[in-house]
N, C-alpha and C. Protein backbone atom coordinates (compact mmCIF):
# COMPACT_ATOMS: atom_id res chain seq x y z
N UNK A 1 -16.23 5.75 0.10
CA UNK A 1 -16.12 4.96 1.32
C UNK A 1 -15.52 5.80 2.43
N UNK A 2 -16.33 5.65 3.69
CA UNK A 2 -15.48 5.99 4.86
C UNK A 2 -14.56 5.60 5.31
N UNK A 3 -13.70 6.00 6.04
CA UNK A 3 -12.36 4.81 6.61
C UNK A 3 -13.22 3.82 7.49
N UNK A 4 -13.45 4.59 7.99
CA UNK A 4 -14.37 3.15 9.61
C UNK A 4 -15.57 2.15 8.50
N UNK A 5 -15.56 2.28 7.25
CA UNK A 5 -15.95 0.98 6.59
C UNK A 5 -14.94 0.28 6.23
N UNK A 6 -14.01 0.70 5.75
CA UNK A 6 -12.95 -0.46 5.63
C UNK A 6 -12.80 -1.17 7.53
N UNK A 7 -12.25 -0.57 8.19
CA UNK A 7 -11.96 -1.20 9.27
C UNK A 7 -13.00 -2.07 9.71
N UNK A 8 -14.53 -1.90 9.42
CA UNK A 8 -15.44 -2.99 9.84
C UNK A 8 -15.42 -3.87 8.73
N UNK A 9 -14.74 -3.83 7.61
CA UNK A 9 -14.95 -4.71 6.93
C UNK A 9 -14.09 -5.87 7.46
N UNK A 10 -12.49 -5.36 7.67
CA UNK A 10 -11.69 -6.03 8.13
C UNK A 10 -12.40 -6.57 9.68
N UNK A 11 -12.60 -6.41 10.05
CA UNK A 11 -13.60 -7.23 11.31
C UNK A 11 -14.33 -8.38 11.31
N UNK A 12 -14.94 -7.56 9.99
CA UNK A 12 -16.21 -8.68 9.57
C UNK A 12 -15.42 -10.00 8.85
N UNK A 13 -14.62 -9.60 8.18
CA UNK A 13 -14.06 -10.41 7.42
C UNK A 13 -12.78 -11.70 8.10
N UNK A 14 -12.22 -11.11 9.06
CA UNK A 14 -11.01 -11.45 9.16
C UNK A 14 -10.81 -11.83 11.52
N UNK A 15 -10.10 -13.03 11.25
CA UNK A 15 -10.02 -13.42 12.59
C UNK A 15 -9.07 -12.30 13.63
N UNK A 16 -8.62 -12.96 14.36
CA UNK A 16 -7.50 -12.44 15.36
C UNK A 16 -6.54 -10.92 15.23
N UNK A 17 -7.78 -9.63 14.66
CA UNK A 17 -7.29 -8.52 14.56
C UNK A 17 -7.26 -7.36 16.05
N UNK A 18 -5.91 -7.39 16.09
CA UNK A 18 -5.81 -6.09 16.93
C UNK A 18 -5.85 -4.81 16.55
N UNK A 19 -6.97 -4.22 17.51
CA UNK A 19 -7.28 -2.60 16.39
C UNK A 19 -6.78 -1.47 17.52
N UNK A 20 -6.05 -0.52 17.28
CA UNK A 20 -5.13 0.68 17.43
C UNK A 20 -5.57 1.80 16.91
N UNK A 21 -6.52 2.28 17.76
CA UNK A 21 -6.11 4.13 17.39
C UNK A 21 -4.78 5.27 18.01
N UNK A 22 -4.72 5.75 17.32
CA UNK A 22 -3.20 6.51 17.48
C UNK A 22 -4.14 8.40 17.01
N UNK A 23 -3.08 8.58 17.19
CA UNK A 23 -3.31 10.60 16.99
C UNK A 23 -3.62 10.91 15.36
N UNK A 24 -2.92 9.78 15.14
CA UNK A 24 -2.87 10.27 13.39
C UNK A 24 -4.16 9.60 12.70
N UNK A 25 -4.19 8.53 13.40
CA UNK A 25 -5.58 7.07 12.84
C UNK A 25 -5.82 6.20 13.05
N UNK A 26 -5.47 4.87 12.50
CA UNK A 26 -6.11 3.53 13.05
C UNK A 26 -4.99 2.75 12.62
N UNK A 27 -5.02 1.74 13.33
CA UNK A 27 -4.25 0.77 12.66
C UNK A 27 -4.57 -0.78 13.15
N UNK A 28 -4.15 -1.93 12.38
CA UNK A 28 -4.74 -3.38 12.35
C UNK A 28 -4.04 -4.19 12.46
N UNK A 29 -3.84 -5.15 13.33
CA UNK A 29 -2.79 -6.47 13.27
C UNK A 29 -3.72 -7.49 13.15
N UNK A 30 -2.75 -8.17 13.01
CA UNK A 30 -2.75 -10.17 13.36
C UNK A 30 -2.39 -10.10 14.39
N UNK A 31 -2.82 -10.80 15.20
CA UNK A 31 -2.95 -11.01 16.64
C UNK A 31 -2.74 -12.63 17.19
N UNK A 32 -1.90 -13.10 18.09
CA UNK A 32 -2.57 -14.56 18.39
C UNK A 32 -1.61 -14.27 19.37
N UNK A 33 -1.81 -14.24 20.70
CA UNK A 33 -1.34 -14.45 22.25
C UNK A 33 -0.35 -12.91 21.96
N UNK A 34 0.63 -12.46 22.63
CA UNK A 34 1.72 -12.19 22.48
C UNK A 34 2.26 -11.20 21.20
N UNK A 35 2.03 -12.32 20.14
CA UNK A 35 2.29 -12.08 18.86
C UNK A 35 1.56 -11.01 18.26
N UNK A 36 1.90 -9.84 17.65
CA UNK A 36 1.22 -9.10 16.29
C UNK A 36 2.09 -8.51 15.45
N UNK A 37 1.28 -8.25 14.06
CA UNK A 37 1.95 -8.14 12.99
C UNK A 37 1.37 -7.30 12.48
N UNK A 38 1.68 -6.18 11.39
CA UNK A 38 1.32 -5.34 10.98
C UNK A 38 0.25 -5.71 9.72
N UNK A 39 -0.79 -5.41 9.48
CA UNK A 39 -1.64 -5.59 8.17
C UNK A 39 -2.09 -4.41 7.16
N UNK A 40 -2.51 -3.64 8.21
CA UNK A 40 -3.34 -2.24 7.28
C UNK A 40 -3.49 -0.81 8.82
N UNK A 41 -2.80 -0.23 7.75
CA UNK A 41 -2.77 1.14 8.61
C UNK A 41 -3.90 2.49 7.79
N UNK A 42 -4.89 3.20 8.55
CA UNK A 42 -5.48 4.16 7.90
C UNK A 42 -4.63 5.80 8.53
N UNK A 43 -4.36 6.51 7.85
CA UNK A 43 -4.01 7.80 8.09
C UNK A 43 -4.68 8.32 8.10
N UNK A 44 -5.04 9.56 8.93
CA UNK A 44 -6.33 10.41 8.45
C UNK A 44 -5.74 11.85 8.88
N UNK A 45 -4.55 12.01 9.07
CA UNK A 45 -3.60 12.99 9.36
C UNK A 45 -2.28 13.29 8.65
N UNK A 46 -1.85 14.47 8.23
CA UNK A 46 -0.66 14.55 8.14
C UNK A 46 0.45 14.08 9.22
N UNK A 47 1.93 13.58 9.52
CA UNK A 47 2.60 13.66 10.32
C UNK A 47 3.59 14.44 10.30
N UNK A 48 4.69 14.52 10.97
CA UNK A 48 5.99 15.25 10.37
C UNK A 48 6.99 15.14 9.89
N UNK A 49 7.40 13.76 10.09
CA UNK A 49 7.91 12.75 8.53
C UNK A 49 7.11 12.20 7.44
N UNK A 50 5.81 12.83 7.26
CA UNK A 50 5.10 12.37 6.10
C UNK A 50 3.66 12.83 5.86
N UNK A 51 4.62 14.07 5.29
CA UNK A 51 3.00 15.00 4.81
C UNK A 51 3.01 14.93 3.01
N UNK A 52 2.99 13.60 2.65
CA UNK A 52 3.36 13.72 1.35
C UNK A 52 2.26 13.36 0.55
N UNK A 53 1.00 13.11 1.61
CA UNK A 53 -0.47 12.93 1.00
C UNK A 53 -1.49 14.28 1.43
N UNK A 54 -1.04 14.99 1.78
CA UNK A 54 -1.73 16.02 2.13
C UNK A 54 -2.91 15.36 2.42
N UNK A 55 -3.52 15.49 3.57
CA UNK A 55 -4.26 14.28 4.76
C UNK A 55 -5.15 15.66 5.46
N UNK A 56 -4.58 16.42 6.17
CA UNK A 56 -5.58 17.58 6.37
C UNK A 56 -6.56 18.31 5.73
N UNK A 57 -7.86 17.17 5.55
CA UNK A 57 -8.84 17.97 4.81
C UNK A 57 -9.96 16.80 5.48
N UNK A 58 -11.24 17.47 5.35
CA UNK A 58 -12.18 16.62 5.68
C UNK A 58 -12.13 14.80 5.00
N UNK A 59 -12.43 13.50 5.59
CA UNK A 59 -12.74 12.84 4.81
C UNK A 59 -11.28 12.29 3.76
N UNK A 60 -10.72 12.87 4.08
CA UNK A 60 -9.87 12.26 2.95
C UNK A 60 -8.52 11.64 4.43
N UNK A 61 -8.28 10.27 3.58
CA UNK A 61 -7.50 9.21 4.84
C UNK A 61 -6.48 8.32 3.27
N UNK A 62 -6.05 7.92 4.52
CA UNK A 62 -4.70 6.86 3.34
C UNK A 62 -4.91 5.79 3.89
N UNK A 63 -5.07 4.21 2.87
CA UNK A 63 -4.90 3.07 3.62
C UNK A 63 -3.44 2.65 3.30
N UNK A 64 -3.01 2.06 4.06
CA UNK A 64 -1.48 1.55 3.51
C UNK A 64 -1.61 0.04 4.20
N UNK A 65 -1.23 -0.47 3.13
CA UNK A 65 -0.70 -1.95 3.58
C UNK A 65 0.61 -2.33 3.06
N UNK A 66 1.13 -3.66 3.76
CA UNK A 66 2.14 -4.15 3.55
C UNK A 66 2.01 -5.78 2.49
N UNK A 67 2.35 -5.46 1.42
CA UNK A 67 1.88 -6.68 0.33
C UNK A 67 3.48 -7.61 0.31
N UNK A 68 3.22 -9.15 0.13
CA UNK A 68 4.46 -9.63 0.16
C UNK A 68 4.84 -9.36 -1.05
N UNK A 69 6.40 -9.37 -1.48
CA UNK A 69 7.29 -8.35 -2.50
C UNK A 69 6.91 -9.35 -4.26
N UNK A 70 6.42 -10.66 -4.35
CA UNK A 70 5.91 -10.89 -5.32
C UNK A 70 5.18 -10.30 -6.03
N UNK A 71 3.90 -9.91 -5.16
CA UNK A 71 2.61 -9.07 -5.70
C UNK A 71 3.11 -7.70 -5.67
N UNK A 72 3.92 -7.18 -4.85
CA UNK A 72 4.43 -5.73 -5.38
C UNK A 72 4.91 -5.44 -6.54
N UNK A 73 5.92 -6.73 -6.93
CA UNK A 73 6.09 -6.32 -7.95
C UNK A 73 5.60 -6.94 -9.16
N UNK A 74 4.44 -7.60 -9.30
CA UNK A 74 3.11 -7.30 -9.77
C UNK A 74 3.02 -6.60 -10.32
N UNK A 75 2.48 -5.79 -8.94
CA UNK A 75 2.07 -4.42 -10.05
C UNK A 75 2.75 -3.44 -10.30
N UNK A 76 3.83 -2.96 -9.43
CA UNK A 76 4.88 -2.27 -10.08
C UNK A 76 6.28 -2.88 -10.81
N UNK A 77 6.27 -3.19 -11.78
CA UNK A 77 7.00 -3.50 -12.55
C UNK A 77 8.83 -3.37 -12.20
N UNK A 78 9.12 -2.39 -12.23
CA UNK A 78 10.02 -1.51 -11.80
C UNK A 78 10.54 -1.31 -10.20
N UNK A 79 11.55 -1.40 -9.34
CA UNK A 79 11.55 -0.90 -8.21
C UNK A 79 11.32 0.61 -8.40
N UNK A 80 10.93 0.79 -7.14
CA UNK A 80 10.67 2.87 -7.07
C UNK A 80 12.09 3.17 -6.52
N UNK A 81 12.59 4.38 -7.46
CA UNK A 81 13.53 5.08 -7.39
C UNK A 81 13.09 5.88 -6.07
N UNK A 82 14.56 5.74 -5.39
CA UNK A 82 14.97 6.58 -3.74
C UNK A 82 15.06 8.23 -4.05
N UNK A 83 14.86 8.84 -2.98
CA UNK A 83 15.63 10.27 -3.12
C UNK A 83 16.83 9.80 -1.98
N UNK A 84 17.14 10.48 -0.92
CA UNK A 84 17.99 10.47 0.21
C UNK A 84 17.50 10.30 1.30
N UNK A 85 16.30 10.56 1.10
CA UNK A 85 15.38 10.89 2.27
C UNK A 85 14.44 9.36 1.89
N UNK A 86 14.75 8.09 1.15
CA UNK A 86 13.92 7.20 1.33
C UNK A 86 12.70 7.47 0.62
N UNK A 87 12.39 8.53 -0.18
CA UNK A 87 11.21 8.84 -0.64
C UNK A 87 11.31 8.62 -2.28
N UNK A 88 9.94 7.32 -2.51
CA UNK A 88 9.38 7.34 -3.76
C UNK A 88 9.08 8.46 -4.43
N UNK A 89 9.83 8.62 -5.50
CA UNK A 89 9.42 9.91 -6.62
C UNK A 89 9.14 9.41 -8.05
N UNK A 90 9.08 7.88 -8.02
CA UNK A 90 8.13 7.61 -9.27
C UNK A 90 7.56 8.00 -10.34
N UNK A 91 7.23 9.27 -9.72
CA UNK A 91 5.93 10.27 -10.60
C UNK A 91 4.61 9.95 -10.13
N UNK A 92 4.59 9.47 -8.63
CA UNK A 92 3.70 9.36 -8.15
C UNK A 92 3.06 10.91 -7.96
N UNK A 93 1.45 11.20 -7.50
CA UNK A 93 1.17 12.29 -7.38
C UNK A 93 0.23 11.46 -5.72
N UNK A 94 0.91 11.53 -4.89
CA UNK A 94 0.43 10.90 -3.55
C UNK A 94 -0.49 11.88 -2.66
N UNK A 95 -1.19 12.72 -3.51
CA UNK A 95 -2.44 13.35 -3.32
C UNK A 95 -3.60 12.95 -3.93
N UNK A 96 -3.55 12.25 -4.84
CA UNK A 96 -4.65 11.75 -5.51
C UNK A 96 -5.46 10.14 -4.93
N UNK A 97 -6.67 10.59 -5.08
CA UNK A 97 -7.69 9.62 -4.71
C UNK A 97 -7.91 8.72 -5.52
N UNK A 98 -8.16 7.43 -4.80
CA UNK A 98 -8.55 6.23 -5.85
C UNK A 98 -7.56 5.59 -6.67
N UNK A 99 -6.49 5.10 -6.36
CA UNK A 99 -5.38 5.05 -7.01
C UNK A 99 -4.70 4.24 -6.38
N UNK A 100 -4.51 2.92 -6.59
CA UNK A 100 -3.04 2.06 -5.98
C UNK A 100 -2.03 2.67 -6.44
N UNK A 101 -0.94 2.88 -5.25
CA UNK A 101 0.53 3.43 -5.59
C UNK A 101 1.23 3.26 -4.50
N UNK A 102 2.73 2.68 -4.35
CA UNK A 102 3.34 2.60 -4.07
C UNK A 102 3.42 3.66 -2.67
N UNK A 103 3.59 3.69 -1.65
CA UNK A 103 3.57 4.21 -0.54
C UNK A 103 4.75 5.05 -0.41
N UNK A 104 4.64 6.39 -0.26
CA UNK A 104 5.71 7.52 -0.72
C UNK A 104 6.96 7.22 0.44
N UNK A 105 6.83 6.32 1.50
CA UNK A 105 7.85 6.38 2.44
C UNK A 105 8.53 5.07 2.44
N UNK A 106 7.70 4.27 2.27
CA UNK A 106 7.56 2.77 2.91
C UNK A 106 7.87 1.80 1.48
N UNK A 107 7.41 2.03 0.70
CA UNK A 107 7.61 1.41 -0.68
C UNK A 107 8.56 0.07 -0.84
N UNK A 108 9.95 0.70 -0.12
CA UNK A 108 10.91 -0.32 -0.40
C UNK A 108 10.91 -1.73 0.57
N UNK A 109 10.01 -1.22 1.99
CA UNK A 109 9.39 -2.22 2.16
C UNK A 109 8.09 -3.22 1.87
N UNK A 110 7.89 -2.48 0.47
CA UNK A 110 6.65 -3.27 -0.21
C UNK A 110 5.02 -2.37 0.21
N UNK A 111 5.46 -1.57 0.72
CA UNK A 111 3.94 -0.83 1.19
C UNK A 111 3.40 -0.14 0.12
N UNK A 112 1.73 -0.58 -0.04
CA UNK A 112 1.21 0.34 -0.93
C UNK A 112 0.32 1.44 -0.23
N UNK A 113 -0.20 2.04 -1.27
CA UNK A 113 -1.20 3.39 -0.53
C UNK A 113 -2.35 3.45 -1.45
N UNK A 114 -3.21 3.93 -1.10
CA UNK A 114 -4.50 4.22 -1.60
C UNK A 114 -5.49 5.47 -0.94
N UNK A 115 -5.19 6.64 -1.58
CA UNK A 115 -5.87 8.07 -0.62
C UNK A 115 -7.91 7.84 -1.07
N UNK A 116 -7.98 7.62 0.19
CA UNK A 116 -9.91 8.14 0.18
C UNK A 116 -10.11 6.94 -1.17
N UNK A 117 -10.31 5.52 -1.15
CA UNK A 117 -11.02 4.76 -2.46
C UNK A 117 -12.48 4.81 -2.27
N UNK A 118 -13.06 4.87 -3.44
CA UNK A 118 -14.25 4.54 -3.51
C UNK A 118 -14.42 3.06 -3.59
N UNK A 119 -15.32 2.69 -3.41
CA UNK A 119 -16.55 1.73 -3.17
C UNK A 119 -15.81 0.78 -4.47
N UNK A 120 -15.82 1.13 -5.56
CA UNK A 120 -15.76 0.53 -7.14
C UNK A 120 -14.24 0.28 -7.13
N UNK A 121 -13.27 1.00 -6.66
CA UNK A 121 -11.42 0.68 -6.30
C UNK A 121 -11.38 -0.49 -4.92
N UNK A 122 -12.77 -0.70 -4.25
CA UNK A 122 -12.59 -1.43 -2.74
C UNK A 122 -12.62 -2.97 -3.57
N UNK A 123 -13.70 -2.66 -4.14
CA UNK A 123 -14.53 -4.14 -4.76
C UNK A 123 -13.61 -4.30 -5.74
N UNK A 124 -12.90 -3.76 -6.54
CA UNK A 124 -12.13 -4.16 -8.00
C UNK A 124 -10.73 -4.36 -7.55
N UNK A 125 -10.01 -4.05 -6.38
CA UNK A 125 -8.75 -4.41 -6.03
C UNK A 125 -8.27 -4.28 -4.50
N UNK A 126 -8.73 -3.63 -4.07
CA UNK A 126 -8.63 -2.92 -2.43
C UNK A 126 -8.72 -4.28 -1.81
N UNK A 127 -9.71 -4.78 -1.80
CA UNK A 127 -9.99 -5.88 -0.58
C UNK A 127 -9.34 -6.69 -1.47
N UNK A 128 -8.83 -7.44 -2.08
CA UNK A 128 -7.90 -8.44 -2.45
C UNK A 128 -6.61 -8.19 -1.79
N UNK A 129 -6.17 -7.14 -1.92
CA UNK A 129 -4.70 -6.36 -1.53
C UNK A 129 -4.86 -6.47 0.21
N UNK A 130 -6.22 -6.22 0.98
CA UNK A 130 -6.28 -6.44 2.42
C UNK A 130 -5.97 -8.03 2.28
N UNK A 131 -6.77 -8.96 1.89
CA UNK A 131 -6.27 -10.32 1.99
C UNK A 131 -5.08 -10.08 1.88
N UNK A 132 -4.25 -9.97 0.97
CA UNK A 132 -2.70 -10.09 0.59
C UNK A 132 -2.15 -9.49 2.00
N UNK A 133 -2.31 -8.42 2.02
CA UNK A 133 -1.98 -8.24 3.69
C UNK A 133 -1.77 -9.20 5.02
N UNK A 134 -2.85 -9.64 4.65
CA UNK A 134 -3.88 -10.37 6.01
C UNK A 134 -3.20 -11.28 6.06
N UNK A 135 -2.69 -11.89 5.31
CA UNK A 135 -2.47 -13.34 4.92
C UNK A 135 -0.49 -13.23 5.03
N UNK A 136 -0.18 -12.15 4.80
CA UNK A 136 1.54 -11.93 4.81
C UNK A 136 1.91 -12.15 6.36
N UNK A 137 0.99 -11.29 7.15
CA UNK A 137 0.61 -10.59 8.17
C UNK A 137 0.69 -12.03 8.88
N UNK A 138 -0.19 -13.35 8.79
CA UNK A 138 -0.28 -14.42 9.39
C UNK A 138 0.79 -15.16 9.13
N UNK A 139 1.48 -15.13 7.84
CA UNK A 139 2.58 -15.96 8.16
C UNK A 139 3.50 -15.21 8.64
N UNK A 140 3.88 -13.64 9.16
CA UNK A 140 4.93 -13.41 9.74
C UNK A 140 4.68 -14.14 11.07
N UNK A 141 3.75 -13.92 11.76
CA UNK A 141 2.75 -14.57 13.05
C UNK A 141 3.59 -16.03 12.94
N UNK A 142 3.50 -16.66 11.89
CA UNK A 142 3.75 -18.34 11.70
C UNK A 142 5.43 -18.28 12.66
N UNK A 143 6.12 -17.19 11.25
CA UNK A 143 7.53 -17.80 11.53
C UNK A 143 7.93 -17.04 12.96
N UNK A 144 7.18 -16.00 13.67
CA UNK A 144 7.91 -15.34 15.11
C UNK A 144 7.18 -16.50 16.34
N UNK A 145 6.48 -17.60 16.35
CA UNK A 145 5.75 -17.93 16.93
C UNK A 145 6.86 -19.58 17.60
């Protein structure tokens, strides 16, 4: 999958999204007047607080979303152990493709990551996890409103 298919999916799929390109990539809210909320961010760059997906290469992007902390810990069982620097060291390998994992920066706020998924990781868990987003995303919208 390309990144700009996920983002039309989220289009196709989903109401009141505000879409953001930035230097590094894209990014997606909930939207309603005033109000937005964070849902799904694509990387398609290294930054300089967070080159921990190695992102500089053709084609290869990070989606990260923000899942409410039930379903995080779902699927991660365990909270992710800190360094000092706020960084998941799990035993994550946050270069690898196709892979739900815990978001090497963001984690403790429930963010997951997923480098470059295919098609078969979109359909088998990816787009469920955008709902889960989508849907966190609208009730933050609820309670700032």
């Amino acid at each position: 999958m390309k990144a700009d298919d996920i983002i039309t999916y989220c289009f196709d799929n989903y109401g009141y999204i505000d879409y953001r390109h930035t230097s590094y990539g894209q990014e997606l809210f909930y939207r309603q007047g005033s109000i937005s909320t964070f849902f799904l961010n694509i990387l398609e760059f290294d930054t300089d607080d967070d080159n921990f997906s190695d992102l500089n290469h053709p084609d290869k992007y990070r989606v990260s979303l923000c899942i409410p902390s039930e379903e995080y810990n779902k699927l991660f069982s365990q909270l992710c152990p800190y360094d000092k620097k706020y960084v998941c060291y799990k035993g994550c390998d946050y270069t690898k493709p196709d892979i739900i994992m815990p978001h090497p920066v963001k984690s403790k706020e429930y963010f997951i990551q997923c480098i470059s998924p295919s098609k078969l990781i979109f359909e088998k868990v990816l787009d469920n996890l955008i709902s889960l987003s989508y849907k966190r995303a609208r009730q933050e919208y609820l309670l700032k409103r």
